[in-house]
Protein backbone atom coordinates (compact mmCIF):
# COMPACT_ATOMS: atom_id res chain seq x y z
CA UNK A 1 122.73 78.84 121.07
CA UNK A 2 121.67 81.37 123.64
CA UNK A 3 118.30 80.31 123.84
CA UNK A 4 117.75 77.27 126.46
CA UNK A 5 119.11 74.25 125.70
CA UNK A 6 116.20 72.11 126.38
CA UNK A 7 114.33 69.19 125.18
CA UNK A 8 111.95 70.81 121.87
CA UNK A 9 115.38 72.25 121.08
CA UNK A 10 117.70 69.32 121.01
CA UNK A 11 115.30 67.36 119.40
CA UNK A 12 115.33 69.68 116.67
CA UNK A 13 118.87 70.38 116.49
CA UNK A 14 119.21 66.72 116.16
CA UNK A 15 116.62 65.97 113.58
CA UNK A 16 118.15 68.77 111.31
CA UNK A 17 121.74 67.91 111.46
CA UNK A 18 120.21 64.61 110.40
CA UNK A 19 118.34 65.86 107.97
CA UNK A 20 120.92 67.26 106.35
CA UNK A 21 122.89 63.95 105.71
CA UNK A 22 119.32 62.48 104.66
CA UNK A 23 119.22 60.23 108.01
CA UNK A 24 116.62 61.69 110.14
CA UNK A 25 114.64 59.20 112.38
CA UNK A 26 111.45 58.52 111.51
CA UNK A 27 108.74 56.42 113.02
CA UNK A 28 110.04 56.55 116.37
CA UNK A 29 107.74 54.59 118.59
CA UNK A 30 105.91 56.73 121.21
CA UNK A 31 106.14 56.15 125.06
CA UNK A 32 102.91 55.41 126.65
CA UNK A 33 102.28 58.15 129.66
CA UNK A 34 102.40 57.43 133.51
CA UNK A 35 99.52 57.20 134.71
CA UNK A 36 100.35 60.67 136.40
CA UNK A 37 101.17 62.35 132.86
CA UNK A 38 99.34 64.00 130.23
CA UNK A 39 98.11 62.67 126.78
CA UNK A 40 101.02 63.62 124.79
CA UNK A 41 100.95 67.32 122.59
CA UNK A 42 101.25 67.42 119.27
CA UNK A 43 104.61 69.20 119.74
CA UNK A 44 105.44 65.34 121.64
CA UNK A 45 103.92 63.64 119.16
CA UNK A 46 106.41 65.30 116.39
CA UNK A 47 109.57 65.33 118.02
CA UNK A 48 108.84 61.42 119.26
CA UNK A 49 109.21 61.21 114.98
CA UNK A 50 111.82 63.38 114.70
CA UNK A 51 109.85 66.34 113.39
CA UNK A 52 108.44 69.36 115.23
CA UNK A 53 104.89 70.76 114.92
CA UNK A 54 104.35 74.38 115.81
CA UNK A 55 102.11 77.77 115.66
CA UNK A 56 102.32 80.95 114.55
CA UNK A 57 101.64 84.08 116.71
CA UNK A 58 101.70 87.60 117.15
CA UNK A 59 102.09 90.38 119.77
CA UNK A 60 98.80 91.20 120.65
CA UNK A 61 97.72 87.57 121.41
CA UNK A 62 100.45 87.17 124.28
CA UNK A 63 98.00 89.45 126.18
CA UNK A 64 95.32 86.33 125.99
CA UNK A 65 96.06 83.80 129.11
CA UNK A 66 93.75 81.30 127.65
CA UNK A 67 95.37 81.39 124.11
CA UNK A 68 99.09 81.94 126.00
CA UNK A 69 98.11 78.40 127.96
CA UNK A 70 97.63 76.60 124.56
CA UNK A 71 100.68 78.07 122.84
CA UNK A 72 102.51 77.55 125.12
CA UNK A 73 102.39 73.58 125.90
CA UNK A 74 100.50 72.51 122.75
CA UNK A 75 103.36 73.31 120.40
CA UNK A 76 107.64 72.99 120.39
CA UNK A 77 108.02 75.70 117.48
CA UNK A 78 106.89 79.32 117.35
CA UNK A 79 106.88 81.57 114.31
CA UNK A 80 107.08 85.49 114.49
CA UNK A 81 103.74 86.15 112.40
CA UNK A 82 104.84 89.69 111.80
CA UNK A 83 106.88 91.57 114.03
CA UNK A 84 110.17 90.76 112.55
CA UNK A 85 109.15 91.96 108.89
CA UNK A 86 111.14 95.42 107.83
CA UNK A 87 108.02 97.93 108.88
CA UNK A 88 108.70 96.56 112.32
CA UNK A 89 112.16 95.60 112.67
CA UNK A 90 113.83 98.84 110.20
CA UNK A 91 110.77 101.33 110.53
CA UNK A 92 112.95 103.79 109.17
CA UNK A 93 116.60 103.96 107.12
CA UNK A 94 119.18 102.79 109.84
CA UNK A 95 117.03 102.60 112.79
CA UNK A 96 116.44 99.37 114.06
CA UNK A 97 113.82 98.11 116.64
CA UNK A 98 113.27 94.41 117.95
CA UNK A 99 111.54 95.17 120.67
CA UNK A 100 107.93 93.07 120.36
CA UNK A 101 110.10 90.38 118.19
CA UNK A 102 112.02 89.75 121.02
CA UNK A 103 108.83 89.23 123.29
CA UNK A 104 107.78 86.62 121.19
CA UNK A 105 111.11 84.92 121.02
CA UNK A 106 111.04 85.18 124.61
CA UNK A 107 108.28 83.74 125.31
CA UNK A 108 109.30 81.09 123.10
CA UNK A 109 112.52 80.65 125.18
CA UNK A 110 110.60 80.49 128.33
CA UNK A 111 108.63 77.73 127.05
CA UNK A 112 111.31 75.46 125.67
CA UNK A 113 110.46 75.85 122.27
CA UNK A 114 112.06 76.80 118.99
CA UNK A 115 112.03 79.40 116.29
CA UNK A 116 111.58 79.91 112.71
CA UNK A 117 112.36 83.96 111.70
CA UNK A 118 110.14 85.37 109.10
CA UNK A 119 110.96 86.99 106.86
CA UNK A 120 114.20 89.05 106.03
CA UNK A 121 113.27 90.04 102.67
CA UNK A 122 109.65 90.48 101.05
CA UNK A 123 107.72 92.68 98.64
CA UNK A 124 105.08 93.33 101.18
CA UNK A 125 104.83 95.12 105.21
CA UNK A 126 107.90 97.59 103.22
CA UNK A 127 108.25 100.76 105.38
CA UNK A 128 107.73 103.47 102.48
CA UNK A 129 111.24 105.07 102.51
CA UNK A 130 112.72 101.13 101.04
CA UNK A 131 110.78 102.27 98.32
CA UNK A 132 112.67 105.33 98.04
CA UNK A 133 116.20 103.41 98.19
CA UNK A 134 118.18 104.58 94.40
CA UNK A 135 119.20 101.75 92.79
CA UNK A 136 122.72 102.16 93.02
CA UNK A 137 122.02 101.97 96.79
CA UNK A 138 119.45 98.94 97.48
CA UNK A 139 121.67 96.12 97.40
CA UNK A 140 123.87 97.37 100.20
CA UNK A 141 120.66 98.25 102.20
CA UNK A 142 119.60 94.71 101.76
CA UNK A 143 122.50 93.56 103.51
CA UNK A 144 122.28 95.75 106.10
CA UNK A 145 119.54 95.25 107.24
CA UNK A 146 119.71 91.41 107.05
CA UNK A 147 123.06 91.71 108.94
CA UNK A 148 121.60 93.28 111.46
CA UNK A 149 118.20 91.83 111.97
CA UNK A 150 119.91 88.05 111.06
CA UNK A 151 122.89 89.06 113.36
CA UNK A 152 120.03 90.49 116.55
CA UNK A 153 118.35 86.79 116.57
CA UNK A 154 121.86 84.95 115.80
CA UNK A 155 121.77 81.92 118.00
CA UNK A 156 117.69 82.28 119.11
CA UNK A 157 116.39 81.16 115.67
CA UNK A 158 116.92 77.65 113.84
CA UNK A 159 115.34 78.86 110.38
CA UNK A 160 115.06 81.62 108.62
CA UNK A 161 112.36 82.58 105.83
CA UNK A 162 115.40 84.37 104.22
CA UNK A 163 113.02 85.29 101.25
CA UNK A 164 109.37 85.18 100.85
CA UNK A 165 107.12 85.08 97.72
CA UNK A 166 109.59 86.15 94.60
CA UNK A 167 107.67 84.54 92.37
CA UNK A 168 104.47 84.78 90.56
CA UNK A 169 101.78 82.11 89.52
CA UNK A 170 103.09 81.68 86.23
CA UNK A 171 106.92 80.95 87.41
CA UNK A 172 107.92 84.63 86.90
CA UNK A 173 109.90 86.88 88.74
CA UNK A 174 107.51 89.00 91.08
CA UNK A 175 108.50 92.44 90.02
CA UNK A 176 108.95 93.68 93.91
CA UNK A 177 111.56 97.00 94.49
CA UNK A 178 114.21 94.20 95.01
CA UNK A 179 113.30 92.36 91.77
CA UNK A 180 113.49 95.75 89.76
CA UNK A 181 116.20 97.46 91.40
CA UNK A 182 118.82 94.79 91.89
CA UNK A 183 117.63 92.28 89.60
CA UNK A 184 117.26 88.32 89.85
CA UNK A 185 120.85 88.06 91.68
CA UNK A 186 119.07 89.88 94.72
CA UNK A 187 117.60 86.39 95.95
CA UNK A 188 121.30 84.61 96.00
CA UNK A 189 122.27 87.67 97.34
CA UNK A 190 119.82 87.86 100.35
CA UNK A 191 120.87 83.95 101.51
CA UNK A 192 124.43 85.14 101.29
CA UNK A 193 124.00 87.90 103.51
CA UNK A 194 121.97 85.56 105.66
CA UNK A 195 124.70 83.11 106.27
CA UNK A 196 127.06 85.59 107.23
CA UNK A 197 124.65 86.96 110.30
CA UNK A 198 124.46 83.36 111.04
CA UNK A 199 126.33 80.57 110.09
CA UNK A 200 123.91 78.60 112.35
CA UNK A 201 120.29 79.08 110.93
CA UNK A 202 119.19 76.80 107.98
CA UNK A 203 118.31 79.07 105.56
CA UNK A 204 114.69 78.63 103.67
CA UNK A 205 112.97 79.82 100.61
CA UNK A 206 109.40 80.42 101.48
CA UNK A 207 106.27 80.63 99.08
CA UNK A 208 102.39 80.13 98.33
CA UNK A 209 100.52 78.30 96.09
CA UNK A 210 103.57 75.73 95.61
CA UNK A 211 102.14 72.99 97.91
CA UNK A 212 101.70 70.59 94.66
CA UNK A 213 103.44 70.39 91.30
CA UNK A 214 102.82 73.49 88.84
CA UNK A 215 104.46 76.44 86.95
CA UNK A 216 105.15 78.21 90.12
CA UNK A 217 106.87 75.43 92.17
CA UNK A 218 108.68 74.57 88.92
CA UNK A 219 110.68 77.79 88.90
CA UNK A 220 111.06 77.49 92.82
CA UNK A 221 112.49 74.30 92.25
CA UNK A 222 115.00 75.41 89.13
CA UNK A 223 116.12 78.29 91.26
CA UNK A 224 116.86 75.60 94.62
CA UNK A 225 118.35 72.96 91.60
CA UNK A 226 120.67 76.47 90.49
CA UNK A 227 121.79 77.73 94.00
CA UNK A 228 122.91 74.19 94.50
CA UNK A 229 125.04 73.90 91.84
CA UNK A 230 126.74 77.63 92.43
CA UNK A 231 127.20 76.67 95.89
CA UNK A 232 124.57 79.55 97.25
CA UNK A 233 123.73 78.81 100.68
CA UNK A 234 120.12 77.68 100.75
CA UNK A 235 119.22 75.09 103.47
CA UNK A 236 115.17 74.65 102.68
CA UNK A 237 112.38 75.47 101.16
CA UNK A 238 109.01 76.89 102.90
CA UNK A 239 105.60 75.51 101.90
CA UNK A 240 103.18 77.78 103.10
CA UNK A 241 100.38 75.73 102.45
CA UNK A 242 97.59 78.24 102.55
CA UNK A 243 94.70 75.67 101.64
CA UNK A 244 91.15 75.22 100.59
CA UNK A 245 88.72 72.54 101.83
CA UNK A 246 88.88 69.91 99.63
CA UNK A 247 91.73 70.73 97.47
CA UNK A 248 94.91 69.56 98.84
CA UNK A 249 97.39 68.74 96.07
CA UNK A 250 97.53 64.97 95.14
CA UNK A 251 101.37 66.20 94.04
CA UNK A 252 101.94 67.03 97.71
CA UNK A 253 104.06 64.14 98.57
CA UNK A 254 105.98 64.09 95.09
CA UNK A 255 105.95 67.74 95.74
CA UNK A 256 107.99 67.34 99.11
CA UNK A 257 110.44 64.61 97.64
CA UNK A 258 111.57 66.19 94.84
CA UNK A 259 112.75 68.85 96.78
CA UNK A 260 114.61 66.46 99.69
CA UNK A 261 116.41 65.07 96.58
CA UNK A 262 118.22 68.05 96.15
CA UNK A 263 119.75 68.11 99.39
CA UNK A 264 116.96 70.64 101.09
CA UNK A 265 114.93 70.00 104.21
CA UNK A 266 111.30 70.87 103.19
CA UNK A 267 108.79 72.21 105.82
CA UNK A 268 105.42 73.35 105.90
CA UNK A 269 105.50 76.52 107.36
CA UNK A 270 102.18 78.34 107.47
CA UNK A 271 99.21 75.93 107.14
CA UNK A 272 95.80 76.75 107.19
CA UNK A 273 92.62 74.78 105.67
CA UNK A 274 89.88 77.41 105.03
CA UNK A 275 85.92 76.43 104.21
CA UNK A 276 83.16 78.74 103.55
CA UNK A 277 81.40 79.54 107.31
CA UNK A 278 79.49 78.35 109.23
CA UNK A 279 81.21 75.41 109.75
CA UNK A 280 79.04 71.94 109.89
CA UNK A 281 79.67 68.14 110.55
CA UNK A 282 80.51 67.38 106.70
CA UNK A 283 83.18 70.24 106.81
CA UNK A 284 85.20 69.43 110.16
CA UNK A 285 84.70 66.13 108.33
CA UNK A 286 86.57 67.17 105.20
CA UNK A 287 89.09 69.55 107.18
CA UNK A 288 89.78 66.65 109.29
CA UNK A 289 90.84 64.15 106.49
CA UNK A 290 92.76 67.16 104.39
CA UNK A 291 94.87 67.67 108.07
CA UNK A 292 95.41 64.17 108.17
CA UNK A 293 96.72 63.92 104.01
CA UNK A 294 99.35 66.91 104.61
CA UNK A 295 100.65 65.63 108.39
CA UNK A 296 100.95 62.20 106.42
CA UNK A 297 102.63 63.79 103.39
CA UNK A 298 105.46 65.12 105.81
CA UNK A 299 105.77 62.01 107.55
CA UNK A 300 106.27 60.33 104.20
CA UNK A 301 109.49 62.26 103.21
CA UNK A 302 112.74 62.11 105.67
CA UNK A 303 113.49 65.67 105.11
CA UNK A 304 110.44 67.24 105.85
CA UNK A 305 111.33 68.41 109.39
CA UNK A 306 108.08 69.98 110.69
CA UNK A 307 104.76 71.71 110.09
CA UNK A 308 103.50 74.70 111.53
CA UNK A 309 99.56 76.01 111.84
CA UNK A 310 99.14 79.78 111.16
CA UNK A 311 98.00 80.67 114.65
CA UNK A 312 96.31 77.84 116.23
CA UNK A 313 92.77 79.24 116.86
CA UNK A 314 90.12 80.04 114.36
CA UNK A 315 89.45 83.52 116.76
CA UNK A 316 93.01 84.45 116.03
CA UNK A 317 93.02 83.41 111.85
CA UNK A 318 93.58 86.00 108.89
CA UNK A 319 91.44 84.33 106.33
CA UNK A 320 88.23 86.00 107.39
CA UNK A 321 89.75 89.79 106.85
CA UNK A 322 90.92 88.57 103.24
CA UNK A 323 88.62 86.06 102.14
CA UNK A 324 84.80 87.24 103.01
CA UNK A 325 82.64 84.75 104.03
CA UNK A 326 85.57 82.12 104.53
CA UNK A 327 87.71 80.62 108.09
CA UNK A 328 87.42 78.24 110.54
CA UNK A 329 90.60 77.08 108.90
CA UNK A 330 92.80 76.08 112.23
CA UNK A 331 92.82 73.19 114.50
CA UNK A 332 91.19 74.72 117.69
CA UNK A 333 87.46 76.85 117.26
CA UNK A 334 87.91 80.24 118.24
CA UNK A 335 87.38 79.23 122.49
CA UNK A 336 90.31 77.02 121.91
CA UNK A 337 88.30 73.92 121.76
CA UNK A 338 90.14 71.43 119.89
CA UNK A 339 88.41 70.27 116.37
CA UNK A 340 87.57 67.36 114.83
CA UNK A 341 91.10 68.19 112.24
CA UNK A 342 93.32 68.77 115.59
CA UNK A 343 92.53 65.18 115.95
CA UNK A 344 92.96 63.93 112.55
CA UNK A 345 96.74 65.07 113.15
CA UNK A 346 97.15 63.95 116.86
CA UNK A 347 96.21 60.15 115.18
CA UNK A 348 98.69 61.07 111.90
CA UNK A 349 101.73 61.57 114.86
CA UNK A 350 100.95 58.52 116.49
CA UNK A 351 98.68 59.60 119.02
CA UNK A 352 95.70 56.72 119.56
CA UNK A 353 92.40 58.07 120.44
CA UNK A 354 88.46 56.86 121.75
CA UNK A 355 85.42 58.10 120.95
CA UNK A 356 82.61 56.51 123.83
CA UNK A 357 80.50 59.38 123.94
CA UNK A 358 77.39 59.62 126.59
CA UNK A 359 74.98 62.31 125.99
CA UNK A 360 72.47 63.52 128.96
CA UNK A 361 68.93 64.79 128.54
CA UNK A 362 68.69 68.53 129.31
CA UNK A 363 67.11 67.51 132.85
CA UNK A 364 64.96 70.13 132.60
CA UNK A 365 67.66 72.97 133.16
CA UNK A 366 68.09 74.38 129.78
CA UNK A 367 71.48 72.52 129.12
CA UNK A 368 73.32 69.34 128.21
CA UNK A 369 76.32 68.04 128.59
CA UNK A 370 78.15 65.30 126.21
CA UNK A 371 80.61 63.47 127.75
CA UNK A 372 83.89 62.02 125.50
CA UNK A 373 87.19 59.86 126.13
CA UNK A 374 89.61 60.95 123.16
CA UNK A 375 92.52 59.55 124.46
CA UNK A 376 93.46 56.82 127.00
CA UNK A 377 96.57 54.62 127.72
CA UNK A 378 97.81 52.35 130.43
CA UNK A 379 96.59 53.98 133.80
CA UNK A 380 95.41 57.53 132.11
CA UNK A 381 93.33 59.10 129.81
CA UNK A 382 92.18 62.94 128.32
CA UNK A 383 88.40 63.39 128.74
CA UNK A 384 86.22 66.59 126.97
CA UNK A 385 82.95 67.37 128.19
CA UNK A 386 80.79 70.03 125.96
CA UNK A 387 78.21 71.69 126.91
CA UNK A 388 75.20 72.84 125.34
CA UNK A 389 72.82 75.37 125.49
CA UNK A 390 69.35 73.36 125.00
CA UNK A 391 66.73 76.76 126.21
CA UNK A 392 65.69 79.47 123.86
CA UNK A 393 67.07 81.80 125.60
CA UNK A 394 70.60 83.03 126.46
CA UNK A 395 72.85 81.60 129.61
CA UNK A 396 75.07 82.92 131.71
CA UNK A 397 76.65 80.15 133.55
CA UNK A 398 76.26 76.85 133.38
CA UNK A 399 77.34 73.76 135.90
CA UNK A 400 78.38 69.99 135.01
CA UNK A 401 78.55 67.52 137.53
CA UNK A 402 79.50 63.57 137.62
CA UNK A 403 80.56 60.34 139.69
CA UNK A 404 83.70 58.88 139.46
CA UNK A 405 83.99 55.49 139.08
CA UNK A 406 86.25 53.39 141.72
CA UNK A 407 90.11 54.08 140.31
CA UNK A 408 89.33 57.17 138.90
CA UNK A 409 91.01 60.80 139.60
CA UNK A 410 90.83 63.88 137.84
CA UNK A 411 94.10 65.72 137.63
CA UNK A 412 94.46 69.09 135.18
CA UNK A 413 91.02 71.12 134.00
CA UNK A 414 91.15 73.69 131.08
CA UNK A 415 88.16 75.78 130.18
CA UNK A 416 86.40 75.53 133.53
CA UNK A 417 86.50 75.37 137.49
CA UNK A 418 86.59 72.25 138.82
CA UNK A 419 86.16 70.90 142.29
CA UNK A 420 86.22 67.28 143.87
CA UNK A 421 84.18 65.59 146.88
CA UNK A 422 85.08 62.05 147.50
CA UNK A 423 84.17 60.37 143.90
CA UNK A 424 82.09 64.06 142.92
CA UNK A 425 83.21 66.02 140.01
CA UNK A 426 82.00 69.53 139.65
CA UNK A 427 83.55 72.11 136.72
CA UNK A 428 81.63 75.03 136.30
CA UNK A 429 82.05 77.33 133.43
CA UNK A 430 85.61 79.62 133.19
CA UNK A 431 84.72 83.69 133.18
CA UNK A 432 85.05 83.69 129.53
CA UNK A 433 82.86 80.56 127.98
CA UNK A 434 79.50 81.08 130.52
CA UNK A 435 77.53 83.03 128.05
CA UNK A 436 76.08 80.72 125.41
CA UNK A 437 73.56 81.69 123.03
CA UNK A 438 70.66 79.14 122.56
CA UNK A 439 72.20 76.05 120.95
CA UNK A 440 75.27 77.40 121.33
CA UNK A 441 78.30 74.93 122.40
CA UNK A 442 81.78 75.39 124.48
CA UNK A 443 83.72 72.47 125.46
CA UNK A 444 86.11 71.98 128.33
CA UNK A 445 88.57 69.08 128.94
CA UNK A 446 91.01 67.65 131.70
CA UNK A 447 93.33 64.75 131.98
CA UNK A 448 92.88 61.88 134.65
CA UNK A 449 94.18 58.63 135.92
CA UNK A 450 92.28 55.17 136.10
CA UNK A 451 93.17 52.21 137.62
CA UNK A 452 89.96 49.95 136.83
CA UNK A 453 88.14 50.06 133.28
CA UNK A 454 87.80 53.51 132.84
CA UNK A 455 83.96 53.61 132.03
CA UNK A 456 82.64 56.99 130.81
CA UNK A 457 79.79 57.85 133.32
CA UNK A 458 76.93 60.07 132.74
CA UNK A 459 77.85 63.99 132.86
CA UNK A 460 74.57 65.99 134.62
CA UNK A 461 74.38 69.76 133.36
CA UNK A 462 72.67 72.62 134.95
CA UNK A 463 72.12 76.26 134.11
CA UNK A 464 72.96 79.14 136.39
């Protein structure tokens, strides 16, 4: 590879090659922290059980340095949300352009973490003049431009989404310009072509709506069972796992394994759990145990080798454009606080978590703040504080301030400025999460070190 050889990335290599000969670790026992580390990522969590557990993204977002923070320790995978799709990377016949792929890959590079292409060949994002392509002509443009877009990334991605969404709900062939033009040999096609650019990349079949057993996965599942037995090169199969509160497959699991018994790694590739907004307690509820059934449903099957979220943050999610009146479907709210399902899949991994919670009064300033241990092992532990807007009015700025008990350090912030005096902690509000509307909420955590019993003191809040 040309991409870094680093840790997310031998881990991976490792746990695919194994997967591939159906003797990938799992259960891998996870290494309590120093007391001068972190609580472990998800992406830790995962690779510590030979999977990986990644994020989506996107161009514009890289211009966020709160979300860039997140993405870029939180997770060991990244998937190119759009810009390698033909309007971007083949805008027009011949002309080729990788430019704001390639910043995503980068960044991915630069942050030790690997890569899943999507997608080489799709009905939708089609410049206009594929369209146009005669018949006679459309195969060979296939394989051009999957030669050249394949053969660009050769060596900087582990999968690719060679094909996306051929299929409709009833276990027909999607009639796309590919479907009508070159007919059903144009998938087996496509994965040829895709080995060629590279011989490296596991090659994937991607789809919706084929998370549990039905018509649709049926004929995704006779066309895998076929390319087998010609010998097309097909490595996986994508489960996008686009899902509704509440109504997770209870085929998941059987779903998974009766794909890893044809000799294909399975991932989930684009997850999302969408409710109708606002979101309340009974929801994240929900949302949490629905994260929790899929993470375990992965875990349960050798050759599931990873999941990935589609984007991380409910401020950076597509469901609300498309589905009206619908989101908060990702792990982290929209000021990257992490939810009640981000947890329910940090304990799935193996991550242990508390839940001591201290609230103040408002003290007469108009704000309160709640005080939480969610993780802790020997000699450290991951702390949130969130603060709420109490007033009826709107504030600008808001201050939280508490004692350290004897042992006790504070080491990395996020969401706030913190200072220390002797055994006083003070972390007052970040320049984006000030402004809070009344009862209005934003949450800001750190990570710490204890030597004693690690009590949970009482957090004092104060307006600006």
């Amino acid at each position: 590879m040309s991409a870094p050889a680093g840790r997310a990335r031998r881990v991976l290599a490792a746990a695919t090659a194994a997967a591939v000969t159906g003797t990938l670790a799992v259960g891998m026992a996870v290494a309590a922290p120093s007391s001068e580390a972190a609580a472990p990522t998800l992406g830790q969590l995962a690779a510590a059980k030979g999977r990986y557990f990644g994020s989506a993204t996107d161009n514009p977002t890289l211009n966020n340095s709160a979300y860039t923070a997140v993405l870029g320790s939180e997770f060991d995978q990244i998937t190119v949300g759009n810009t390698q799709k033909w309007m971007y990377s083949e805008p027009s016949r011949g002309r080729f352009d990788f430019t704001q792929a390639d910043q995503i890959v980068a960044f991915a590079q630069a942050h030790d973490q690997i890569v899943r292409g999507h997608t080489l060949v799709w009905h939708n994002q089609l410049p206009d003049w594929v369209n146009g392509v005669p018949a006679g002509e459309l195969l060979g443009v296939m394989r051009n431009h999957i030669a050249n877009v394949a053969g660009h990334y050769r060596g900087k991605v582990v999968h690719w989404d060679v094909v996306n969404e051929a299929f409709e709900e009833d276990g027909t062939r999607r009639q796309s310009v590919f479907q009508q033009k070159i007919g059903d040999s144009y998938i087996a096609e496509a994965f040829k072509a895709a080995r060629a650019a590279d011989p490296n990349a596991k090659l994937y079949y991607n789809d919706y709506n084929v998370e549990g057993i039905n018509a649709k996965s049926d004929a995704m599942y006779n066309m895998v069972k076929s390319f087998k037995q010609q010998g097309i090169p097909i490595d996986g199969v994508g489960l996008q796992a686009h899902l509704i509160l509440g109504q997770v497959p209870g085929t998941l699991q059987q779903n998974i394994k009766r794909f890893a018994d044809l000799g294909v790694d399975v991932a989930i590739t684009e997850l999302d759990i969408r409710m109708r907004t606002p979101r309340d307690a009974a929801k994240d509820a929900q949302q949490a145990a629905d994260y929790r059934t899929v993470t375990n449903a992965c875990l349960a099957v050798t050759r599931c080798v990873g999941i990935t979220v589609w984007d991380f943050s409910d401020g950076y999610s597509w469901i609300p454009s498309v589905f009206p009146g619908e989101g908060a479907a990702l792990i982290y709210d929209e000021n990257f606080n992490k939810k009640p399902s981000y947890w329910a899949v940090y304990e799935a991994l193996g991550g242990t978590t508390t839940t001591t919670t201290t609230t103040t009064g408002n003290n007469g300033t108009g704000c309160t703040a709640t005080y939480r241990v969610v993780g802790q092992w020997n000699g450290g532990y991951q702390g949130e504080v969130t603060v709420r807007n109490t007033g009826a009015v709107r504030i600008t700025g808001w201050t939280v301030k508490w004692t350290l008990a004897q042992g006790q350090t504070v080491g990395s912030l996020w969401n706030g400025v913190s200072t220390t005096s002797g055994q006083e902690v003070t972390v007052r509000n970040a320049n984006y999460n000030g402004n809070l509307a009344p009862n209005g909420t934003t949450t800001f955590g750190f990570t710490g070190s204890s030597t004693g019993a690690n009590p949970v003191p009482t957090a004092v809040c104060t307006t600006a």
